[in-house]
Protein backbone atom coordinates (compact mmCIF):
# COMPACT_ATOMS: atom_id res chain seq x y z
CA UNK A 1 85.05 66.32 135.97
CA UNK A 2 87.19 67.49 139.00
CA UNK A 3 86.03 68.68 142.55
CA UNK A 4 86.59 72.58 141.48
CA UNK A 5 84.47 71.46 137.92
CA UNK A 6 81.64 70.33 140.19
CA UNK A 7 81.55 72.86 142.68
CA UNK A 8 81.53 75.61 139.89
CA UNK A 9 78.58 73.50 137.82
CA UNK A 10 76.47 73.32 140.82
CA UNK A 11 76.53 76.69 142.32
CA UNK A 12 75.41 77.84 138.92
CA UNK A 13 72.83 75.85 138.84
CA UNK A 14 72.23 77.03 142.23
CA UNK A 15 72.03 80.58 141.14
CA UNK A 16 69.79 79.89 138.25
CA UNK A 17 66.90 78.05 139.78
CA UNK A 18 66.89 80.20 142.37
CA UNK A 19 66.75 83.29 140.42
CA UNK A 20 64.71 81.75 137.86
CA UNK A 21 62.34 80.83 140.38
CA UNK A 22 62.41 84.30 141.72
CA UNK A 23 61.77 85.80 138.51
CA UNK A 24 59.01 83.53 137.41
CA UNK A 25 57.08 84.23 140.72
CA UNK A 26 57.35 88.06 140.42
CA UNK A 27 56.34 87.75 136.52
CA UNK A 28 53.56 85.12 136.85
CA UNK A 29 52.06 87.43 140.32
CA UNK A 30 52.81 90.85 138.77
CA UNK A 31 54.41 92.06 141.72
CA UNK A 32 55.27 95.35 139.77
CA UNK A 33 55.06 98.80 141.29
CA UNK A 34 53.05 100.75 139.34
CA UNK A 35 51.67 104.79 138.27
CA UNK A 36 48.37 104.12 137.93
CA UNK A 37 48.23 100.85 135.55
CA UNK A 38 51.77 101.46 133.97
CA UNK A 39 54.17 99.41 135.89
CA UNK A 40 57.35 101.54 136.55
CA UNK A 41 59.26 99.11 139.10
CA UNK A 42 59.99 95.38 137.85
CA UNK A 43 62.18 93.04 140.11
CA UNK A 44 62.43 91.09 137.24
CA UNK A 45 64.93 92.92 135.89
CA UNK A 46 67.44 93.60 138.35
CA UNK A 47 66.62 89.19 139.12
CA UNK A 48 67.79 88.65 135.23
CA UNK A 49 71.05 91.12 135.74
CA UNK A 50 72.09 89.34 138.80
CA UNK A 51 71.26 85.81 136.57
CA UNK A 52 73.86 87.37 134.01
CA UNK A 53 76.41 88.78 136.16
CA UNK A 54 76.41 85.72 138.36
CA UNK A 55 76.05 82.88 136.02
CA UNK A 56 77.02 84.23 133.09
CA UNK A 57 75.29 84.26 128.96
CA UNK A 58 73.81 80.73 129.67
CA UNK A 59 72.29 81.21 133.25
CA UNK A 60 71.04 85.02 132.21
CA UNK A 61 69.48 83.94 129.05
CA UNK A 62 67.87 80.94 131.12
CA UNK A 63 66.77 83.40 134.05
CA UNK A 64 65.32 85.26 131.23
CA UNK A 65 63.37 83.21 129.89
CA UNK A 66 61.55 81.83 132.53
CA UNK A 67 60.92 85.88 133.50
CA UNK A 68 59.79 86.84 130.20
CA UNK A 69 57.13 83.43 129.84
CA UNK A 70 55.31 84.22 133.06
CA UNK A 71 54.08 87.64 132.24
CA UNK A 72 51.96 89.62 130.24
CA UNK A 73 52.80 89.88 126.89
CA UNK A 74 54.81 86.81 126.59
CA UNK A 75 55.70 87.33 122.71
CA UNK A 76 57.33 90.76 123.56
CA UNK A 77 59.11 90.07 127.14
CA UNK A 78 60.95 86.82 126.95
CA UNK A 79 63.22 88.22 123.72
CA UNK A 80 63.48 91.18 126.51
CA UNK A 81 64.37 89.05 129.08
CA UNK A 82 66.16 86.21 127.33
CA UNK A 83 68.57 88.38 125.43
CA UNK A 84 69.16 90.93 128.19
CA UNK A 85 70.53 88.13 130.05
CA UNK A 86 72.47 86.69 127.70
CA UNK A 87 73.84 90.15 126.43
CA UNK A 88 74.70 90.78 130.27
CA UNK A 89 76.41 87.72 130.90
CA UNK A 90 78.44 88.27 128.16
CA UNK A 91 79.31 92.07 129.03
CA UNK A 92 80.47 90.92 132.82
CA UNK A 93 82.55 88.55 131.73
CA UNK A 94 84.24 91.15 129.32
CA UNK A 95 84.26 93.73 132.44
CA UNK A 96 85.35 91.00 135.01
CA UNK A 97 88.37 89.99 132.35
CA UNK A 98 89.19 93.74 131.73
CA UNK A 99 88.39 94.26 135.95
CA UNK A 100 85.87 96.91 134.73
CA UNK A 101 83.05 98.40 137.03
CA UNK A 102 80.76 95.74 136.92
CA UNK A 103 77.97 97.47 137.10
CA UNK A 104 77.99 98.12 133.26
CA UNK A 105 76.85 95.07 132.69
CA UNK A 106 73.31 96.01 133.12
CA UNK A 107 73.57 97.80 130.19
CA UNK A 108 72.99 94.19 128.52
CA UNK A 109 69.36 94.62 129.60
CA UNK A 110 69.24 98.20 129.25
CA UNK A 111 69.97 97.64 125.09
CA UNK A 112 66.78 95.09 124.90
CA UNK A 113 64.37 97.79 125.84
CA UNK A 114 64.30 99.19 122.41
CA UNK A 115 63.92 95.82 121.02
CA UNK A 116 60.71 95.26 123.06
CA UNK A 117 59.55 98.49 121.81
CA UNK A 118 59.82 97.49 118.05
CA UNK A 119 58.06 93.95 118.90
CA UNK A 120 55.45 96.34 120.61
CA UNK A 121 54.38 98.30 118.02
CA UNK A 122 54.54 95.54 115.60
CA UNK A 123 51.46 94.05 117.80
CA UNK A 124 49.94 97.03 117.79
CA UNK A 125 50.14 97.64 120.95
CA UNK A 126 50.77 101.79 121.13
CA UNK A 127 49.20 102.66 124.92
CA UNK A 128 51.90 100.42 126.38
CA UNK A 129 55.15 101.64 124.22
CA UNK A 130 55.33 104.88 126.68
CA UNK A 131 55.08 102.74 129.62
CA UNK A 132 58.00 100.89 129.05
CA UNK A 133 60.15 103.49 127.88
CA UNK A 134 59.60 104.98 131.36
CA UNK A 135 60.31 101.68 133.20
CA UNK A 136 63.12 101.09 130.50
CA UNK A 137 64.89 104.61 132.39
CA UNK A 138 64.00 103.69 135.98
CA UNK A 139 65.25 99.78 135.61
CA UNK A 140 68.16 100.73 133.78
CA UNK A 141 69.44 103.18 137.00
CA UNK A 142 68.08 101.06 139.44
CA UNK A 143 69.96 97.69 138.25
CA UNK A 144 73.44 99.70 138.32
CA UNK A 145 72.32 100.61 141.97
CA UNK A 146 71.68 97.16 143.11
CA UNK A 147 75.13 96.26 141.39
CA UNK A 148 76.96 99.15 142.93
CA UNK A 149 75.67 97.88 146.10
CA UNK A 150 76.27 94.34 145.97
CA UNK A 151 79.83 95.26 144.39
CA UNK A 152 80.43 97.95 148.09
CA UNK A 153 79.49 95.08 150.12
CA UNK A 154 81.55 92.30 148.76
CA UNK A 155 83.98 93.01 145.72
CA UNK A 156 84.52 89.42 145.18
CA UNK A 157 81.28 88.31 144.58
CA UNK A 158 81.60 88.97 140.90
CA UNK A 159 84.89 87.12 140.72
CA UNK A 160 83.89 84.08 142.75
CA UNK A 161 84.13 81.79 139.65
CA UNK A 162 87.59 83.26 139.34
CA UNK A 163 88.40 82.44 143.44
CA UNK A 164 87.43 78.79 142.48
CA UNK A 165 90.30 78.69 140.39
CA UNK A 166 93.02 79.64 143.25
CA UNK A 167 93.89 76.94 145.68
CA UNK A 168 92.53 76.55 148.95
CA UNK A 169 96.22 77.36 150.24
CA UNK A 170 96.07 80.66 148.11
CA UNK A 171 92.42 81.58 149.75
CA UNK A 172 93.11 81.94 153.21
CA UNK A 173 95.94 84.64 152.64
């Protein structure tokens, strides 16, 4: 494995633990805004979007999953999690080859919702089922936000796997 092949590798790995971490602290401490004892505001999600955008299907699904097993309801939030995250990894890459608005790519996430509904009321669990189609429409906005932000502040930040490929010559100009 070359320099570039390392570099890439461990900046990945970089991005996952750290938002892995990050999502496994806010799942396992709830820190979830809530309306009374629905939550409505999860940082989880916009942590598993960034996963996918940033590290693509592998590091979203893996950011995911270590969202989804910390929190309530394990059984119902880690296909959430875990396939949002893969789903989103694999719709930036599309956008990033295509040089989309990257911000679609939270729509990865935004498709799981009605997944986690399904595995809801399998289990029965009907008080919760309006709860997270409420925090399914808030998340889903407030992911493209954070995108849309990220992507204003620094374009290339989505691309920087493809700035690793350029040589160090070709970055300075």
């Amino acid at each position: 494995m070359d320099d570039t092949g390392r570099i890439r590798l461990a900046r990945k790995a970089g991005v996952i633990l750290s938002l892995g971490a990050g999502s496994f602290i806010a799942g396992y401490f709830s820190l979830q805004l809530t309306i009374g004892s629905a939550p409505v505001f999860d940082p989880r999600d916009i942590l598993v979007i960034c996963g996918g955008v940033l590290a693509g299907p592998v590091g979203g699904g893996l950011v995911g999953l270590s969202a989804g097993i910390a929190g309530q309801e394990p059984p119902v939030f880690v296909p959430l999690y875990a396939l949002g995250g893969i789903l989103t990894g694999l719709l930036a890459g599309f956008l990033r080859r295509e040089k989309r608005w990257m911000p679609g790519a939270a729509l990865g996430l935004g498709a799981c919702y009605p997944l986690a509904g399904l595995l809801m009321m399998g289990m029965g669990l009907w008080d919760r089922i309006a709860a997270l189609a409420f925090q399914a429409l808030v998340m889903q906005f407030t992911c493209i936000l954070v995108l849309s932000i990220i992507g204003s502040l620094d374009p290339a930040i989505f691309s920087w796997e493809d700035e690793m490929e350029k040589s160090p010559k070709d970055s300075f100009t």
